[in-house]
PDB file of N, CA and C in Angstrom:
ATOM      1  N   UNK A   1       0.822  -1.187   0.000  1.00  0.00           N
ATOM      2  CA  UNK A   1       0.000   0.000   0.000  1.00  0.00           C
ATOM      3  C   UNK A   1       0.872   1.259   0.000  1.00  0.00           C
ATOM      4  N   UNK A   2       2.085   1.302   0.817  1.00  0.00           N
ATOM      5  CA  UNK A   2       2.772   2.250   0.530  1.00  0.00           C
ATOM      6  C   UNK A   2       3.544   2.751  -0.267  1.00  0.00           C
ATOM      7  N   UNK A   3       3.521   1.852  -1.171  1.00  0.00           N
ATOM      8  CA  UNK A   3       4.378   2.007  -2.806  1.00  0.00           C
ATOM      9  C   UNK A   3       2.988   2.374  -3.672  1.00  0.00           C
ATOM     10  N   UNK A   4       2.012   2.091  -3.799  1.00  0.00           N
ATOM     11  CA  UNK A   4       0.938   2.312  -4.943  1.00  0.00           C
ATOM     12  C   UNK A   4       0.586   3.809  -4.066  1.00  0.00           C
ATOM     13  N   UNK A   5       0.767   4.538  -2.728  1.00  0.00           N
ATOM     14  CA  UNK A   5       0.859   5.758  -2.670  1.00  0.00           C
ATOM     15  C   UNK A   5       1.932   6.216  -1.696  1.00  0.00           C
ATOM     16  N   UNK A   6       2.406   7.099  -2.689  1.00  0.00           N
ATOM     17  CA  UNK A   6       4.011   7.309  -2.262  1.00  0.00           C
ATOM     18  C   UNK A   6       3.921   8.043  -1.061  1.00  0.00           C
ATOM     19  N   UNK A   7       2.902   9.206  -1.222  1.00  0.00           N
ATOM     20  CA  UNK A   7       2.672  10.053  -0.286  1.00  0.00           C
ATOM     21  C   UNK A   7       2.073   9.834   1.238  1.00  0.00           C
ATOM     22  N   UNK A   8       0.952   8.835   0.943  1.00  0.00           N
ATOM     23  CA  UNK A   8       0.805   8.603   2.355  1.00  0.00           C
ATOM     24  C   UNK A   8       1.663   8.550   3.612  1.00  0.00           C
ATOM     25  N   UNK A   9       1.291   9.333   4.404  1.00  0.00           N
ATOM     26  CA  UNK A   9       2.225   8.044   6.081  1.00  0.00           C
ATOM     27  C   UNK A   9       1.787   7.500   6.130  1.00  0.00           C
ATOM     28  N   UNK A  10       2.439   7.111   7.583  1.00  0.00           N
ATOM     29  CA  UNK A  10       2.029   6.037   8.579  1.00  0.00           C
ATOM     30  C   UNK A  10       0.562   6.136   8.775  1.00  0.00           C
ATOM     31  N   UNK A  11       0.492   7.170   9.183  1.00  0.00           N
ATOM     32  CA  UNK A  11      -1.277   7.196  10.107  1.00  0.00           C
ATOM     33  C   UNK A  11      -2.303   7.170   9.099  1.00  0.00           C
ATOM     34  N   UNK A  12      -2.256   7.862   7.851  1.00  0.00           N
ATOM     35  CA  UNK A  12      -3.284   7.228   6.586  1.00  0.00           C
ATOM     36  C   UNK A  12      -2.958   5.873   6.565  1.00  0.00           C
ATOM     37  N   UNK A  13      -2.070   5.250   6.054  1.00  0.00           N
ATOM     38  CA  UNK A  13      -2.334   3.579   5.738  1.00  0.00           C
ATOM     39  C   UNK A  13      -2.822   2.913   7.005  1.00  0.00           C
ATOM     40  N   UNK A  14      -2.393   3.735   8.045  1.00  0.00           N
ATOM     41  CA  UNK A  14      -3.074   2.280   9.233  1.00  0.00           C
ATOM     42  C   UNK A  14      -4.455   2.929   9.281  1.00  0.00           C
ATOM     43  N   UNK A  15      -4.762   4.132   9.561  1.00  0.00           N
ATOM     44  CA  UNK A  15      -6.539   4.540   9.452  1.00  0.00           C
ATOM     45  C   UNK A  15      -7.008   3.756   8.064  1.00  0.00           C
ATOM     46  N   UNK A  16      -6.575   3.407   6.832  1.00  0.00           N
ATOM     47  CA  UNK A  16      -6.704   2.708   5.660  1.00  0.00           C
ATOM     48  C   UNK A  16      -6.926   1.082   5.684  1.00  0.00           C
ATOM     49  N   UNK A  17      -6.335   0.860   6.642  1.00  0.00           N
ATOM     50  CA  UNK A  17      -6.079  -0.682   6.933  1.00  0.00           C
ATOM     51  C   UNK A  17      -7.062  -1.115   8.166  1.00  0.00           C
ATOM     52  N   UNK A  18      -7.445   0.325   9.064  1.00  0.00           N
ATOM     53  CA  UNK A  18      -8.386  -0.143   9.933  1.00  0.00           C
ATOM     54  C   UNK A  18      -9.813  -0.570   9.571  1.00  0.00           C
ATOM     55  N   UNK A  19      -9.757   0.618   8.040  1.00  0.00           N
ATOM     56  CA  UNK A  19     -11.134   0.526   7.484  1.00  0.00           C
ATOM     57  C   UNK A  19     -11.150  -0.656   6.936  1.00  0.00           C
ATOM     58  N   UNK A  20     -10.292  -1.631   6.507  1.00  0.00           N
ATOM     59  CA  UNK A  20     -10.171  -2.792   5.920  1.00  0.00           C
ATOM     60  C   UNK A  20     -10.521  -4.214   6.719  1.00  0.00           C
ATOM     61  N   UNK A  21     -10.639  -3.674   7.989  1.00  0.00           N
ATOM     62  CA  UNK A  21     -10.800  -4.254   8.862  1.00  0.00           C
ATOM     63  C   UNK A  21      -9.369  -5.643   9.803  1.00  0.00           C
ATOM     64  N   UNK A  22      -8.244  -4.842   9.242  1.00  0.00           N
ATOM     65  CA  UNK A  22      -6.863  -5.254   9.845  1.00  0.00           C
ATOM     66  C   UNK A  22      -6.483  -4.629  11.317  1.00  0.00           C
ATOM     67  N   UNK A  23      -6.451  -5.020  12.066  1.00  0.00           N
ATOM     68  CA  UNK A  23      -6.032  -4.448  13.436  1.00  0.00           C
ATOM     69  C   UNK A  23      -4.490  -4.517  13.295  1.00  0.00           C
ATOM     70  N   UNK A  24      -3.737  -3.137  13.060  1.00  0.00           N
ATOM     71  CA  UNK A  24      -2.337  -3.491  12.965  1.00  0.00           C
ATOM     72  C   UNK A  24      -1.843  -2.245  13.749  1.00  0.00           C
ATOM     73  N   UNK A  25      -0.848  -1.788  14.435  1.00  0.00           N
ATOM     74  CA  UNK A  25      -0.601  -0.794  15.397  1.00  0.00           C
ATOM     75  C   UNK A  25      -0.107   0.138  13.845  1.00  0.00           C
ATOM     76  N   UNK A  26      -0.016   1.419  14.345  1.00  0.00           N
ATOM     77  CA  UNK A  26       0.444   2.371  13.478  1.00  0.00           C
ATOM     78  C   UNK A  26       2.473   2.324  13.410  1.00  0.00           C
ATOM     79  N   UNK A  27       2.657   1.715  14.189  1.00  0.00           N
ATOM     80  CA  UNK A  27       4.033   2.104  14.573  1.00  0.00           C
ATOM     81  C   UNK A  27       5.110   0.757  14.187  1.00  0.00           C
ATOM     82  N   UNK A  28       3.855  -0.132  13.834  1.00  0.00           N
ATOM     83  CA  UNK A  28       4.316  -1.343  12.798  1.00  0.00           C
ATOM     84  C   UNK A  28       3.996  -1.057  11.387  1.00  0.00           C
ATOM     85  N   UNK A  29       2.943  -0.124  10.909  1.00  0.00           N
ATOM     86  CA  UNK A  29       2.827  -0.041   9.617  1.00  0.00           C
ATOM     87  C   UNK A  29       3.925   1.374   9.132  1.00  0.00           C
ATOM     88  N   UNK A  30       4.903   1.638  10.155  1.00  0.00           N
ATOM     89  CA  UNK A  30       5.979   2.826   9.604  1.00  0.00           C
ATOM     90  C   UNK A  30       7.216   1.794   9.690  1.00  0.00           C
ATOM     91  N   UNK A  31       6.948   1.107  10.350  1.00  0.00           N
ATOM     92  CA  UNK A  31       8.094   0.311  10.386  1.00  0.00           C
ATOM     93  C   UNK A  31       8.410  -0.464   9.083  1.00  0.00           C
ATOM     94  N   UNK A  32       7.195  -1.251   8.570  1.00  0.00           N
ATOM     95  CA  UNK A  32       7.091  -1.559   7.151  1.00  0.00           C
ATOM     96  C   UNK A  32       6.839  -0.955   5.996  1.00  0.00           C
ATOM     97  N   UNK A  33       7.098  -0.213   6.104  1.00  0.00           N
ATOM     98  CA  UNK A  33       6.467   0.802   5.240  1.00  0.00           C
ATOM     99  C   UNK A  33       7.963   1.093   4.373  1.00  0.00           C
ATOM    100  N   UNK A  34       7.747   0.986   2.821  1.00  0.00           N
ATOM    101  CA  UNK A  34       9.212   1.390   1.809  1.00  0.00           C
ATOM    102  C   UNK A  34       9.435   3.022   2.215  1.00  0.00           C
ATOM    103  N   UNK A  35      10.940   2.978   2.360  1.00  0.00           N
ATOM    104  CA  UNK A  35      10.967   4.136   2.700  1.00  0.00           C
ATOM    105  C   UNK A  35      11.104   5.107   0.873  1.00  0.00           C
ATOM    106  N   UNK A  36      11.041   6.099   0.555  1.00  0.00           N
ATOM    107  CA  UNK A  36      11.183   7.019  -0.150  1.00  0.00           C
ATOM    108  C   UNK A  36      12.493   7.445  -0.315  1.00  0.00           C
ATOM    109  N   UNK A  37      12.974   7.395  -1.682  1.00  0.00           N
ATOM    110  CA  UNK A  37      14.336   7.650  -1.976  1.00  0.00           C
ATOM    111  C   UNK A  37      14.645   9.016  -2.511  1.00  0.00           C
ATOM    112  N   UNK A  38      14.877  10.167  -2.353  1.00  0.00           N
ATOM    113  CA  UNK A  38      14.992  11.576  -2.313  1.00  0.00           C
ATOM    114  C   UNK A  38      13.604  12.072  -2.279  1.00  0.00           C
ATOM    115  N   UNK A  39      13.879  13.789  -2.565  1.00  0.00           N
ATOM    116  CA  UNK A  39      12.796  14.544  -1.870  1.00  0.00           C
ATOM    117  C   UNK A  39      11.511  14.018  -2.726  1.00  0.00           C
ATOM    118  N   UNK A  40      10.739  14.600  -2.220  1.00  0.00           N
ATOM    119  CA  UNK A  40       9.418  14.129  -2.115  1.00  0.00           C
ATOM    120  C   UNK A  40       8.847  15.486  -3.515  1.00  0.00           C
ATOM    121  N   UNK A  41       9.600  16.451  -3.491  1.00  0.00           N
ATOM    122  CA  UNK A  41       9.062  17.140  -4.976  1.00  0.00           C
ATOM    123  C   UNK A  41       9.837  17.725  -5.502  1.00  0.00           C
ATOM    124  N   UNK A  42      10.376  18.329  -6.661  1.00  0.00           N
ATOM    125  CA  UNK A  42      11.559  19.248  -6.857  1.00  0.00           C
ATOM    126  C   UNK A  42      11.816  20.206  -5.705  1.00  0.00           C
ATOM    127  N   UNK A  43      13.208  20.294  -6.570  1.00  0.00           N
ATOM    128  CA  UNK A  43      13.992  21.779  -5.167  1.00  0.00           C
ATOM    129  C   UNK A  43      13.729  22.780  -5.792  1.00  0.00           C
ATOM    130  N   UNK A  44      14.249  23.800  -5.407  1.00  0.00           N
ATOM    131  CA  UNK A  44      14.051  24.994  -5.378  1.00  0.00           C
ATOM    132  C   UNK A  44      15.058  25.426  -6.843  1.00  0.00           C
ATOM    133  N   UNK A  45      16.469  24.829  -6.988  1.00  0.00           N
ATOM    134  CA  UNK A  45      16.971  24.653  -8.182  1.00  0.00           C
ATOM    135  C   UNK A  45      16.496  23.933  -9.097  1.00  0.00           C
ATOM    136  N   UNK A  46      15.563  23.326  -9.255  1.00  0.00           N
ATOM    137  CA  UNK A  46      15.357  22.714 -10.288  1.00  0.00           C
ATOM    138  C   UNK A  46      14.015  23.052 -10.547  1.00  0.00           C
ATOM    139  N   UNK A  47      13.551  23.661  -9.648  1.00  0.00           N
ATOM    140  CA  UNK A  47      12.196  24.698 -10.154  1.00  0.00           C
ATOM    141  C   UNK A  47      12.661  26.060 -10.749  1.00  0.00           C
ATOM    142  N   UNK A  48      13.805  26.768 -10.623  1.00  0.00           N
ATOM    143  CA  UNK A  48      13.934  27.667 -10.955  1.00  0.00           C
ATOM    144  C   UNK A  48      14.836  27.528 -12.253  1.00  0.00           C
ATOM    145  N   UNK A  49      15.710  25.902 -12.728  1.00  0.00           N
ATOM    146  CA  UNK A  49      15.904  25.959 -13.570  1.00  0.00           C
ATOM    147  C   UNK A  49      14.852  25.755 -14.799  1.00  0.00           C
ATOM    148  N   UNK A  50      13.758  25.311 -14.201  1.00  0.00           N
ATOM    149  CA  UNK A  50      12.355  24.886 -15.423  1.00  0.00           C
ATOM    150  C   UNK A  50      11.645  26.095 -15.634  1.00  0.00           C
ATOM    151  N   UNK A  51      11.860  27.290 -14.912  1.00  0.00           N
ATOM    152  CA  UNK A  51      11.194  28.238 -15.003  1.00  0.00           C
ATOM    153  C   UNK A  51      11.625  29.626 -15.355  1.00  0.00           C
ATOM    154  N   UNK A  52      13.328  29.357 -15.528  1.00  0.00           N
ATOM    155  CA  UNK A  52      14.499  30.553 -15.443  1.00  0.00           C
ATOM    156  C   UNK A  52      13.354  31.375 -17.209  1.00  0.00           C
ATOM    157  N   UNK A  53      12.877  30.715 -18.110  1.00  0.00           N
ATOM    158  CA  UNK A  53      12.965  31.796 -18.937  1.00  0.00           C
ATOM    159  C   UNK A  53      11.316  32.313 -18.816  1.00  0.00           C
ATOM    160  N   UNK A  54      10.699  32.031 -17.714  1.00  0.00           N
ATOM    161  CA  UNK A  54       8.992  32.968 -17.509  1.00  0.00           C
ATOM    162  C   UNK A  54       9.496  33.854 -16.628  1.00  0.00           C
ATOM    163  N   UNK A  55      10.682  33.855 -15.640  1.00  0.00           N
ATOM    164  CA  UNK A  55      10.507  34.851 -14.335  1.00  0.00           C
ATOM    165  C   UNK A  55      10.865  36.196 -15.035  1.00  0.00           C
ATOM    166  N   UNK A  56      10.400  37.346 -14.808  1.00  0.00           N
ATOM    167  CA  UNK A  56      10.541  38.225 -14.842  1.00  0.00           C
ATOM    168  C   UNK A  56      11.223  39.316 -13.918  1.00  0.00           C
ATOM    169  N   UNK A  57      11.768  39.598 -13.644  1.00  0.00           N
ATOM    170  CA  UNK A  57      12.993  40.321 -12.642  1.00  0.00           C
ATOM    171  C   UNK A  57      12.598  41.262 -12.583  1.00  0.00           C
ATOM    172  N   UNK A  58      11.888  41.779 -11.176  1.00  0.00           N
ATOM    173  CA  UNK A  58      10.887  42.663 -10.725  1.00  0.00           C
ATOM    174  C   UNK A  58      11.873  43.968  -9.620  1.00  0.00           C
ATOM    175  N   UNK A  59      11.852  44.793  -9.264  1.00  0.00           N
ATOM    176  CA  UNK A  59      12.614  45.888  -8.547  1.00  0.00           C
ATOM    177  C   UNK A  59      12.167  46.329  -7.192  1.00  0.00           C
ATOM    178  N   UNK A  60      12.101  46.402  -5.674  1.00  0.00           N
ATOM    179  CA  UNK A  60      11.319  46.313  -5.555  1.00  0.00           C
ATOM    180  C   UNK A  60      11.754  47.579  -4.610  1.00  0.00           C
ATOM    181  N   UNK A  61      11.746  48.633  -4.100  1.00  0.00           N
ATOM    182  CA  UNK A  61      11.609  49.843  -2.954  1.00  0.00           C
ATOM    183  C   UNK A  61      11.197  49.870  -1.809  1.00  0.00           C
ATOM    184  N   UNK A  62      11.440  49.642  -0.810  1.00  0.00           N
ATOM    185  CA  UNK A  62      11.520  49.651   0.440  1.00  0.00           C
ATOM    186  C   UNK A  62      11.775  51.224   1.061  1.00  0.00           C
ATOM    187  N   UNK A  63      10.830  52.117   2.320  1.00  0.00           N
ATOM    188  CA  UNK A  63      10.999  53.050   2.629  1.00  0.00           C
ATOM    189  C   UNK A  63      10.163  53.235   3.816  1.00  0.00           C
ATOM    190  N   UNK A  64      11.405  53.070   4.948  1.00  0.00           N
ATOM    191  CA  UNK A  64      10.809  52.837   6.527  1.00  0.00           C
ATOM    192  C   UNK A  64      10.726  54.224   6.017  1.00  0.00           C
ATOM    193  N   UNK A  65       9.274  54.516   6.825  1.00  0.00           N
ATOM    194  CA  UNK A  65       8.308  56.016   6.910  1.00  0.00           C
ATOM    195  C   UNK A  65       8.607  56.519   8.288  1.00  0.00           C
ATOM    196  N   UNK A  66       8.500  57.427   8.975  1.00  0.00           N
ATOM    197  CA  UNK A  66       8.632  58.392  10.445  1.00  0.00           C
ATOM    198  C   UNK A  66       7.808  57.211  11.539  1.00  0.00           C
ATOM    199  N   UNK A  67       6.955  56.355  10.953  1.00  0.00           N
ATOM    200  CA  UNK A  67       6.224  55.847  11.713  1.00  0.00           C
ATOM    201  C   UNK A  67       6.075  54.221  12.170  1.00  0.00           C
ATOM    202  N   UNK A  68       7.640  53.839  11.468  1.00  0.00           N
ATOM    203  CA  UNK A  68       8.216  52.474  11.234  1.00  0.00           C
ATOM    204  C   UNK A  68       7.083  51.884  10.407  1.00  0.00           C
ATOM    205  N   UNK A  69       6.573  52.522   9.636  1.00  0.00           N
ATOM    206  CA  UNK A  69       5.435  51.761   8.367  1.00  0.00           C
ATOM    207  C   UNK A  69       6.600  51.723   7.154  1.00  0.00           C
ATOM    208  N   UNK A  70       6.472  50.419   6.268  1.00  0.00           N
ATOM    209  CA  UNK A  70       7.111  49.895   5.333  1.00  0.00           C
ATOM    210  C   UNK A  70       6.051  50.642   4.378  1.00  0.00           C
ATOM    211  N   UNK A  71       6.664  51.695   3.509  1.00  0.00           N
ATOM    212  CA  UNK A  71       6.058  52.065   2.207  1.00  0.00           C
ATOM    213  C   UNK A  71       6.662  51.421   1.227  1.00  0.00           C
ATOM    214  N   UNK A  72       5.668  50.995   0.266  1.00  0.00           N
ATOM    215  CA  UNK A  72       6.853  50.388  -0.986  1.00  0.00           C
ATOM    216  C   UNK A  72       6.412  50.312  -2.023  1.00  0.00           C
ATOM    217  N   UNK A  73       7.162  50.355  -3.439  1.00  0.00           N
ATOM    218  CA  UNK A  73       6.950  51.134  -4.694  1.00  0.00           C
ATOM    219  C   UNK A  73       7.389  50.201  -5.454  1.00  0.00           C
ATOM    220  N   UNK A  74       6.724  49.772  -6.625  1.00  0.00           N
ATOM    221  CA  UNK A  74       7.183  48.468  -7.133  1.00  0.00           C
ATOM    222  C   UNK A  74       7.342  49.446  -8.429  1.00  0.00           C
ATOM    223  N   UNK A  75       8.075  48.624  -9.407  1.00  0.00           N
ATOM    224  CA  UNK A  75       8.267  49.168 -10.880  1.00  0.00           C
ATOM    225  C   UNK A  75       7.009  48.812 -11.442  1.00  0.00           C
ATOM    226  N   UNK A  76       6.612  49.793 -12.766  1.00  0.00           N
ATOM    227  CA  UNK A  76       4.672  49.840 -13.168  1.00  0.00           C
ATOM    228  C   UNK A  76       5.371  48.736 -14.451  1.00  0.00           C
ATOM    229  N   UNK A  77       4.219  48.050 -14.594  1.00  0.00           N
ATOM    230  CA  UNK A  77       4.008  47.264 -15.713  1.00  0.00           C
ATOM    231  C   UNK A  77       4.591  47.595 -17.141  1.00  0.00           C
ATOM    232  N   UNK A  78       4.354  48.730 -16.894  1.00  0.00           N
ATOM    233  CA  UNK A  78       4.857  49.296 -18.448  1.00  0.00           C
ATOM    234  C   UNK A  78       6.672  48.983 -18.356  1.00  0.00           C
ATOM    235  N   UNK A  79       6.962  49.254 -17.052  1.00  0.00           N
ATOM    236  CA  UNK A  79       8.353  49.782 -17.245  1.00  0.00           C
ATOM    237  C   UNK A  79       9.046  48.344 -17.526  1.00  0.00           C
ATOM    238  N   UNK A  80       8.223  47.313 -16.846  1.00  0.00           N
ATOM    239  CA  UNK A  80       8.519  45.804 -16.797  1.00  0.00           C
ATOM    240  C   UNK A  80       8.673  45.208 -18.112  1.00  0.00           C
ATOM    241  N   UNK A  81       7.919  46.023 -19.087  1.00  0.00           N
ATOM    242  CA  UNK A  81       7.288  45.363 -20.244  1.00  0.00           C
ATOM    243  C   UNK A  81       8.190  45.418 -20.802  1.00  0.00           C
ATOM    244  N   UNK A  82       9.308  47.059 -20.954  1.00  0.00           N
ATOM    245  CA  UNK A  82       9.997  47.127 -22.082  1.00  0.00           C
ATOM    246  C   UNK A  82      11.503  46.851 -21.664  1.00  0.00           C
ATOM    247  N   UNK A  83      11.397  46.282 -20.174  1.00  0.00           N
ATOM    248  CA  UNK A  83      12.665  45.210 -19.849  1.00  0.00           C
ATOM    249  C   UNK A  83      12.665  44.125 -20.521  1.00  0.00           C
TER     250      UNK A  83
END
């Protein structure tokens, strides 16, 4: 069960197995359970290498005010456009 879903834990397959009507402790079904061989979804590099040519490189202004309020000023669309 834990290979046909990768994602589940422990506590879904044994709530899964209770409904099945198996009495099995939860702490035996982690024990058997295949473990998962790297991360569980892309990284952060390899999302940003699949995505390096949509991002758009945005500017962004920061300006603590008299009143410790963060004002901030982004570049307008237009200016983005003809980057």
């Amino acid at each position: 069960m834990s290979i046909d879903n990768s994602l589940w834990g422990a506590p879904r397959i044994h709530g899964e197995l209770l409904k099945l009507g198996f009495e099995v402790a939860q702490s035996s079904v982690a024990k058997y359970m295949v473990k998962r061989r790297g991360p569980p979804s892309q990284g952060w590099q390899t999302f940003l290498h699949n995505h390096a040519p949509d991002i758009a490189a945005m500017d962004l202004f920061v300006v603590p005010t008299i009143g410790f309020d963060l004002a901030t000023h982004s570049s307008s669309s237009d200016w983005t456009a003809e980057a």
